[in-house]
C-alpha atoms as a PDB file:
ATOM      1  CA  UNK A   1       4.813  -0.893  17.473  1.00  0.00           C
ATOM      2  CA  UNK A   2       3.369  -4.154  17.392  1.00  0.00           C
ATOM      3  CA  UNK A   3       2.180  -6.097  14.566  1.00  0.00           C
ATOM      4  CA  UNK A   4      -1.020  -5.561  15.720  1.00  0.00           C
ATOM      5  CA  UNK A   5      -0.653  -2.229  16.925  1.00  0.00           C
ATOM      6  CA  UNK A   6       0.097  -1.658  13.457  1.00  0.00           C
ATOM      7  CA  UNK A   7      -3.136  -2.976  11.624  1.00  0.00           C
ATOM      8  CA  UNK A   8      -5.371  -1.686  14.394  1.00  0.00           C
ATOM      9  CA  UNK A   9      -3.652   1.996  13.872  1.00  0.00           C
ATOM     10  CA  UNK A  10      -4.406   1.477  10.189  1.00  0.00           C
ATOM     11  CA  UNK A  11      -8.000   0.023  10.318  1.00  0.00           C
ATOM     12  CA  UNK A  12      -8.923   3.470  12.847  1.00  0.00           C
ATOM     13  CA  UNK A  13      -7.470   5.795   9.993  1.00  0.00           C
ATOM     14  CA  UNK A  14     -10.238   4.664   7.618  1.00  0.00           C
ATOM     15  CA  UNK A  15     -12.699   7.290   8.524  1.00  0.00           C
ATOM     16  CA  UNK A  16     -10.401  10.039   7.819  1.00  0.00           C
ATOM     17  CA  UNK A  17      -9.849   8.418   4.112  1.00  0.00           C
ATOM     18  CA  UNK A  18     -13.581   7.816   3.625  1.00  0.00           C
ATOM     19  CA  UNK A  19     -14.141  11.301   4.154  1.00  0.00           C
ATOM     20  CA  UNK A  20     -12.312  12.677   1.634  1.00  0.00           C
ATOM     21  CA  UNK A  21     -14.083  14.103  -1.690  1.00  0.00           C
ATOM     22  CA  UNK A  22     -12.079  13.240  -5.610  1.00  0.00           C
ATOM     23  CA  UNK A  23      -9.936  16.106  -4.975  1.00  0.00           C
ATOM     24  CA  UNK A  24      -8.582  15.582  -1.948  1.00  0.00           C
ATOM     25  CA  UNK A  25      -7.585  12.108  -2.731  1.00  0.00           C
ATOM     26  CA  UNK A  26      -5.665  13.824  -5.895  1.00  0.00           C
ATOM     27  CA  UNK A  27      -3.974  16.490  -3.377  1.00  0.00           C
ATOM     28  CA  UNK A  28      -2.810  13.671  -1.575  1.00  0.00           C
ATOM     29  CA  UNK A  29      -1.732  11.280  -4.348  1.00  0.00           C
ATOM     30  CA  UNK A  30       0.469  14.152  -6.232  1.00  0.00           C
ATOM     31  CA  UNK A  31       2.250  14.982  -2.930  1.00  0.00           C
ATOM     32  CA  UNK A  32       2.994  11.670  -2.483  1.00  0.00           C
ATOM     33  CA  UNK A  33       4.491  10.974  -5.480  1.00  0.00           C
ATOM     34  CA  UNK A  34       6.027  14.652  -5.028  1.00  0.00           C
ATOM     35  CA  UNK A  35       7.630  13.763  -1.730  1.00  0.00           C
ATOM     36  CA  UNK A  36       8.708  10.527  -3.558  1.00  0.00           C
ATOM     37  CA  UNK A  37      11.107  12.200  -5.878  1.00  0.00           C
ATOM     38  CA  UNK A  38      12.215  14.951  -3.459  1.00  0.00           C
ATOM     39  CA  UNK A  39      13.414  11.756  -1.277  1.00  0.00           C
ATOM     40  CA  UNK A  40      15.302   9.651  -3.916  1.00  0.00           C
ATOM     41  CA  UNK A  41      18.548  10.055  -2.804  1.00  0.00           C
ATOM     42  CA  UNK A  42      17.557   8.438   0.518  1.00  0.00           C
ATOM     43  CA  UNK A  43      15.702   5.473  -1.391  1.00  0.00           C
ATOM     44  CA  UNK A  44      18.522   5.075  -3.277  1.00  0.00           C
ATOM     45  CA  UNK A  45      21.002   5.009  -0.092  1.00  0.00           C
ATOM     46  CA  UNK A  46      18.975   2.371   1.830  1.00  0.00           C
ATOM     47  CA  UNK A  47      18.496   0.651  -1.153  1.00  0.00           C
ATOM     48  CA  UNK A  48      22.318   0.143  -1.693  1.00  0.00           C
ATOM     49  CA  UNK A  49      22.349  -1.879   1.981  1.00  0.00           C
ATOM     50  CA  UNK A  50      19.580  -3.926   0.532  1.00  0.00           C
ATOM     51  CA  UNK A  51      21.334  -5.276  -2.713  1.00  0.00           C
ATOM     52  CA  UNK A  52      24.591  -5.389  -1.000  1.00  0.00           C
ATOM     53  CA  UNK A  53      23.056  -7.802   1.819  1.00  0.00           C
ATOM     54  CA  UNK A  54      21.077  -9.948  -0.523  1.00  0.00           C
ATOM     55  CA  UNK A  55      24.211  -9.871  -2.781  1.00  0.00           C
ATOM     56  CA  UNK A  56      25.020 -14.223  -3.433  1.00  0.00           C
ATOM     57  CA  UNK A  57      21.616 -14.848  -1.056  1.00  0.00           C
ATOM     58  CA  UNK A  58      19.335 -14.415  -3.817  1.00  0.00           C
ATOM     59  CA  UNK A  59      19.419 -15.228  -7.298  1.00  0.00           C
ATOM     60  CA  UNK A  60      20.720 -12.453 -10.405  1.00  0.00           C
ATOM     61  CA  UNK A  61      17.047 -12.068 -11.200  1.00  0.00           C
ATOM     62  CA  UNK A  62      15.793 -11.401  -8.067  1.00  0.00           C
ATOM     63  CA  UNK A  63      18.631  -9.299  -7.342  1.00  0.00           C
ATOM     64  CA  UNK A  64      17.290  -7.131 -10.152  1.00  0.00           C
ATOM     65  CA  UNK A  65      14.030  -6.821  -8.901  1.00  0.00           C
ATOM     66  CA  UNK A  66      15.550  -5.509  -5.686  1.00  0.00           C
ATOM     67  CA  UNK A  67      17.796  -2.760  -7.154  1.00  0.00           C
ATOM     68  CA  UNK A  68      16.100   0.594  -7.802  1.00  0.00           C
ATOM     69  CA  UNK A  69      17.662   3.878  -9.812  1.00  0.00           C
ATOM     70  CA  UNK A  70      16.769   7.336 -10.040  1.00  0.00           C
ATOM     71  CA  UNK A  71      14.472   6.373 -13.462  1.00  0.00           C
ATOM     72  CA  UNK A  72      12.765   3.296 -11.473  1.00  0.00           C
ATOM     73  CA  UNK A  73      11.474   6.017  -8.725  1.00  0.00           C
ATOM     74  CA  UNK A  74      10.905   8.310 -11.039  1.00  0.00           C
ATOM     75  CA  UNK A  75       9.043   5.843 -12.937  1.00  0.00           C
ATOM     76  CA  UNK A  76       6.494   5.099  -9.329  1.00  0.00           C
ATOM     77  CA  UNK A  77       6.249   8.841  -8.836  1.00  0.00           C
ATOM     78  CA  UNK A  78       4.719   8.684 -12.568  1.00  0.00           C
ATOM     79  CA  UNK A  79       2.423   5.771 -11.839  1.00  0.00           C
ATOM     80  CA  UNK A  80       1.256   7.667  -8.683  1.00  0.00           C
ATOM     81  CA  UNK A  81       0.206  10.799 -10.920  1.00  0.00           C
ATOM     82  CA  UNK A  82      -1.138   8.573 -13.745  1.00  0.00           C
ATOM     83  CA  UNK A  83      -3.734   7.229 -10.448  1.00  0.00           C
ATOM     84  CA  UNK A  84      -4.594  10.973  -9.388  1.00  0.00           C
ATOM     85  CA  UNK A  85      -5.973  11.105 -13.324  1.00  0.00           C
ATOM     86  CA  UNK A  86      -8.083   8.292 -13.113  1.00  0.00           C
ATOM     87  CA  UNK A  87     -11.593   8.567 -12.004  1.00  0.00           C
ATOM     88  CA  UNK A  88     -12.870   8.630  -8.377  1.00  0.00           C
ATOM     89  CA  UNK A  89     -15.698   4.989  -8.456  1.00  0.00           C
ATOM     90  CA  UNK A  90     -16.320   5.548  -4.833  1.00  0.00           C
ATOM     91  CA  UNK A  91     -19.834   6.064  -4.525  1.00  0.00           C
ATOM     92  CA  UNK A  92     -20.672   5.988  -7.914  1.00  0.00           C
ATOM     93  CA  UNK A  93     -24.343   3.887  -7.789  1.00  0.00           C
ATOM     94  CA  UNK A  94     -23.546   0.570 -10.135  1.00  0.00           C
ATOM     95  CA  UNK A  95     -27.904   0.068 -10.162  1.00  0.00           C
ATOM     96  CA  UNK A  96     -31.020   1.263  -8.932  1.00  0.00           C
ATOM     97  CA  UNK A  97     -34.430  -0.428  -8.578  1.00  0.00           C
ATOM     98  CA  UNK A  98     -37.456   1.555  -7.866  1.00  0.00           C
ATOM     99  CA  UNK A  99     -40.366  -0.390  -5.716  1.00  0.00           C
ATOM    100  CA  UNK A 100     -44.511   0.483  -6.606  1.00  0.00           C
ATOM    101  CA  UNK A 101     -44.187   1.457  -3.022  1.00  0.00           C
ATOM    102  CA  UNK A 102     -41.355   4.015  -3.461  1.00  0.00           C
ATOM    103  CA  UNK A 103     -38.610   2.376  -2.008  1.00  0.00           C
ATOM    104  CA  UNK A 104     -35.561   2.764  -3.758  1.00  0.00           C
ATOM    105  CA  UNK A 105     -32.523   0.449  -4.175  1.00  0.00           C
ATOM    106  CA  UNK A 106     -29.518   0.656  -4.765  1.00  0.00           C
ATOM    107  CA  UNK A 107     -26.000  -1.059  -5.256  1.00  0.00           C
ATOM    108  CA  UNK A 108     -23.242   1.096  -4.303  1.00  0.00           C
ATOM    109  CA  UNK A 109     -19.384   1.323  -5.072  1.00  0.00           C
ATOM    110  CA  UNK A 110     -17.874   1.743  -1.674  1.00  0.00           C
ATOM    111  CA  UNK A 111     -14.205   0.878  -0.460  1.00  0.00           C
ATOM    112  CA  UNK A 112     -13.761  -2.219   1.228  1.00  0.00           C
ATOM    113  CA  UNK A 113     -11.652  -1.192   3.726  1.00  0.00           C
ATOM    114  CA  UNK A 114      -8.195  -2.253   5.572  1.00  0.00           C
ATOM    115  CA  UNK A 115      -5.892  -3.663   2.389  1.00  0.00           C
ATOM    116  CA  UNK A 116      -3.300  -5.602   3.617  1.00  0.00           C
ATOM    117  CA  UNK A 117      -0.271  -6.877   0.817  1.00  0.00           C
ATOM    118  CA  UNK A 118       2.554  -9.004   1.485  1.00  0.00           C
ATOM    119  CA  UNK A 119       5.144  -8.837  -1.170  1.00  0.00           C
ATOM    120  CA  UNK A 120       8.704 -10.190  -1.263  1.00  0.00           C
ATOM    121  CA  UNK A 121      11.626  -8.002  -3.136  1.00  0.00           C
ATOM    122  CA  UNK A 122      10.396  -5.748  -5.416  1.00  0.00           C
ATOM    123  CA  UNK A 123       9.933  -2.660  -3.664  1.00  0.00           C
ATOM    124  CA  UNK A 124       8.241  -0.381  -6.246  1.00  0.00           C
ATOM    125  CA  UNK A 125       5.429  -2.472  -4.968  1.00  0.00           C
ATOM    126  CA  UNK A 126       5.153  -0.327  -2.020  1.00  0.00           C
ATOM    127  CA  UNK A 127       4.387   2.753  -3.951  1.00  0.00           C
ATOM    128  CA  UNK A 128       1.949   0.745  -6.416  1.00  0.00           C
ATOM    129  CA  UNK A 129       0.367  -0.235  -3.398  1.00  0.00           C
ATOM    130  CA  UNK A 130      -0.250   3.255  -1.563  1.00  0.00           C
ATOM    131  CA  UNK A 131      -1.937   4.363  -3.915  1.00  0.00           C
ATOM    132  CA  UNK A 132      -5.074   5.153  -2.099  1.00  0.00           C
ATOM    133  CA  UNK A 133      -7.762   6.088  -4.936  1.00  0.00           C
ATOM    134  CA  UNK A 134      -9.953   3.468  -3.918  1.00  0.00           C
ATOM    135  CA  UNK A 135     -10.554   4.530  -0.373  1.00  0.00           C
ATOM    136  CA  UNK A 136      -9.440   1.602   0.943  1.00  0.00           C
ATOM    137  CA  UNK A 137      -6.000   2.066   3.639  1.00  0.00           C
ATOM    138  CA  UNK A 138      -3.359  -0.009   3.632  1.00  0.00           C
ATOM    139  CA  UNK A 139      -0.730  -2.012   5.955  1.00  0.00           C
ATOM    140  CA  UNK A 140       2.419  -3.517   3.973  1.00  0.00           C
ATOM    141  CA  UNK A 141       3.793  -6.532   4.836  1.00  0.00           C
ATOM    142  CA  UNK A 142       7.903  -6.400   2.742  1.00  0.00           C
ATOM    143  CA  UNK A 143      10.330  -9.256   2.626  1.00  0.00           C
ATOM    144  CA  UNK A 144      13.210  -8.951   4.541  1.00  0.00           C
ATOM    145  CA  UNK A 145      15.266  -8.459   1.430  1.00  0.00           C
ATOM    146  CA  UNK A 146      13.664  -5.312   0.818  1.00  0.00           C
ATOM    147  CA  UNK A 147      12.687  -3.844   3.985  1.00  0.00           C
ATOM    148  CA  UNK A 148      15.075  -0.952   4.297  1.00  0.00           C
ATOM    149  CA  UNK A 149      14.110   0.621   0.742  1.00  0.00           C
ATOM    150  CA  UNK A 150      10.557  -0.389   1.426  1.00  0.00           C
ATOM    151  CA  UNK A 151      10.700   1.725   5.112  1.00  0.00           C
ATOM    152  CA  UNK A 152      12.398   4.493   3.057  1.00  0.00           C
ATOM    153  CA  UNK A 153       9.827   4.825   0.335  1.00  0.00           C
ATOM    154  CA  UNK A 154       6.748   4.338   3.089  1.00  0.00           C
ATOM    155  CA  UNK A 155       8.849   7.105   4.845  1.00  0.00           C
ATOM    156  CA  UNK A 156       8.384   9.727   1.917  1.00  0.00           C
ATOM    157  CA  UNK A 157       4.864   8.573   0.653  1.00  0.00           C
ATOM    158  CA  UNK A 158       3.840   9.017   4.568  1.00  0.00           C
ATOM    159  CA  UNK A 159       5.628  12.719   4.545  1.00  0.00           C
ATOM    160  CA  UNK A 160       3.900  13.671   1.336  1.00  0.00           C
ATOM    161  CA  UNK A 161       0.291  12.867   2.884  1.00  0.00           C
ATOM    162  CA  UNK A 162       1.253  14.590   5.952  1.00  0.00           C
ATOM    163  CA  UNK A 163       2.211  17.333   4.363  1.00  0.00           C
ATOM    164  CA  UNK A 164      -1.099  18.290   2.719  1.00  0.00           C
ATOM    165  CA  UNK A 165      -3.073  17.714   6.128  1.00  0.00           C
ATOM    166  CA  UNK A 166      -3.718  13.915   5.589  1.00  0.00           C
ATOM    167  CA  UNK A 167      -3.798  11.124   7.832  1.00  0.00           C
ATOM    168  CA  UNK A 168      -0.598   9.222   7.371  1.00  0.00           C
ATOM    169  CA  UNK A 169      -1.711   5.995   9.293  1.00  0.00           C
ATOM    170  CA  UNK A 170      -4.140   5.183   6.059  1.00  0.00           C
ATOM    171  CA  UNK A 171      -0.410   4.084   5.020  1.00  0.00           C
ATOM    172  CA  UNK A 172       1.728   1.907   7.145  1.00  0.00           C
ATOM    173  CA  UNK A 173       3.999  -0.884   6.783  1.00  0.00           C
ATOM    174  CA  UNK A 174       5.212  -3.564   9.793  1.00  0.00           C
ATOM    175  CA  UNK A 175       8.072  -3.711  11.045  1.00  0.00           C
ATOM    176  CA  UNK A 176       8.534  -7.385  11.575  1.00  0.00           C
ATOM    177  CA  UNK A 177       9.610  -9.198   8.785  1.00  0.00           C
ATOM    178  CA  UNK A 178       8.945 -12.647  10.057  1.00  0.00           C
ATOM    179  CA  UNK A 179       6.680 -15.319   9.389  1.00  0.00           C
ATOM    180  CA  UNK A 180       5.017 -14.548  12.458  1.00  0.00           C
ATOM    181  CA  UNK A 181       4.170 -11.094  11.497  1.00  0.00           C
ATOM    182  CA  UNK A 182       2.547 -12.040   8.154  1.00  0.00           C
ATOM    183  CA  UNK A 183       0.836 -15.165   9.716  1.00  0.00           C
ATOM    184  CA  UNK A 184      -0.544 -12.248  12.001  1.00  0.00           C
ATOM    185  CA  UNK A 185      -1.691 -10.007   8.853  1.00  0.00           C
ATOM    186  CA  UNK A 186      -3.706 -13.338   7.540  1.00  0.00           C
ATOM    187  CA  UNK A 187      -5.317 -13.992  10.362  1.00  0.00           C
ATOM    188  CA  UNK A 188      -6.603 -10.887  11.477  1.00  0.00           C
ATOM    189  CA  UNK A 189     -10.186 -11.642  11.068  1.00  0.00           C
ATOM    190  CA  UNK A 190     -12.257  -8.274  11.646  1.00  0.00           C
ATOM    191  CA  UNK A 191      -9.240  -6.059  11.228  1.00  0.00           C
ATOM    192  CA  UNK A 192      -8.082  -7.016   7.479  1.00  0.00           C
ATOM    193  CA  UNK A 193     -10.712  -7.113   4.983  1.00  0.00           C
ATOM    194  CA  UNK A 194      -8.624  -7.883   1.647  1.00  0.00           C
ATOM    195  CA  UNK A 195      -5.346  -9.684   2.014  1.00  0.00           C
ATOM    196  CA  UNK A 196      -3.445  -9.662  -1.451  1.00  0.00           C
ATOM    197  CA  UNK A 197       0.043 -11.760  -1.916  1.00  0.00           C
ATOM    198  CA  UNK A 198       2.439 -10.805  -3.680  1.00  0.00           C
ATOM    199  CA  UNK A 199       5.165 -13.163  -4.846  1.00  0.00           C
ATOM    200  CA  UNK A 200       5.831 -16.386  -5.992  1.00  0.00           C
ATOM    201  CA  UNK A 201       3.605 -19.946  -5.128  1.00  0.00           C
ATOM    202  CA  UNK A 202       5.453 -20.113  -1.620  1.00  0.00           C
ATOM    203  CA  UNK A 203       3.329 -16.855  -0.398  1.00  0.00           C
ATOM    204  CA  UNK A 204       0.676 -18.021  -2.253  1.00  0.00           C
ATOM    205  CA  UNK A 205       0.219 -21.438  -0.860  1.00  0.00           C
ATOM    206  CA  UNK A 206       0.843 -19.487   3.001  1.00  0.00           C
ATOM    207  CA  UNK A 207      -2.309 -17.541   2.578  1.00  0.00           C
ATOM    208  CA  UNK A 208      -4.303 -20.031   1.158  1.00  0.00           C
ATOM    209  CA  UNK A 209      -3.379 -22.242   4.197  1.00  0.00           C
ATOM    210  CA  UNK A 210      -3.093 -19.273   6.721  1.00  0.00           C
ATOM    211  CA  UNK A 211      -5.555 -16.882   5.616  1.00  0.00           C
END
């Protein structure tokens, strides 16, 4: 699919997330992080031809950032289950005024939508990221240094909501790497209602200019 393609197929799963009470969200979260660790070893395999192909293209640290282990999954399974525990906000009413007249009004916590997140080579940001509390779906934007272990992980999360009758397009991540693709993502105006980068002042500076 298309860039495009992609965020469109993402915005359209938003009623299917919006729908969903507290405990369905949890349902999904747990088998998310569930399917997470039942897919390790193929994390850890794509992973492998990650670091070896950013091996003397990147610097030590950011090689670091790039390599996972069975503890650092582990560790975003965790941070998945430590989400399902926190409370559902959605709906919750922040303030109310009541009118003479009757009228009532309100100000309401609601989810803002299509959250789109361009990241460079850490890829437990991918599971940080998908975790869909809020309401809000989500279209991931990787670096190219991290693109195979970020596909893998999206892979599993994507199996684990499927796998409890979810929608798995409230989760997806493009497949273009490019500049063009994430110029794409910060421009599309309508389709993309929070854009959050990522990584260092070079992404930054992008959005700003892009966005």
């Amino acid at each position: 699919m298309t860039t495009m393609e992609i965020i469109r197929r993402t915005r359209t799963a938003r009623t299917d997330l919006h729908t969903l009470t507290a405990e369905d969200k949890n349902r999904l979260l747990l088998s998310m992080a569930e399917s997470l660790r039942r897919h390790t070893m193929d994390i850890l395999r794509a992973n492998a031809l990650d670091v070896e192909a950013a091996r003397g293209k990147i610097s030590d640290v950011m090689l670091d950032r790039l390599r996972l282990d069975e503890g650092r999954i582990a560790a975003m399974a965790d941070g998945i289950c430590a989400v399902a525990q926190l409370p559902d906000h959605t709906g919750r009413i922040l303030s109310e005024t009541k009118h003479p007249n009757g009228m009532i009004i309100y100000k309401k916590q609601v989810p803002l939508g299509l959250v789109a997140i361009i990241y460079e080579s850490r890829p437990n940001v991918t599971s940080d990221a998908a975790a869909i509390k809020s309401g809000n779906v989500c279209v991931l934007r990787s670096g190219r240094e991290a693109i195979g272990s970020a596909r893998a992980i999206t892979a599993a999360l994507k199996e684990g909501i499927s796998a409890v009758g979810g929608n798995p397009d409230i989760l997806n991540i493009l497949e273009d790497t490019s500049h063009d693709s994430a110029r794409q993502l910060m421009q599309a105006k309508g389709l993309v209602d929070l854009l959050i980068p990522r990584g260092g002042a070079g992404l930054i500076r992008a959005c700003v200019e892009n966005a």
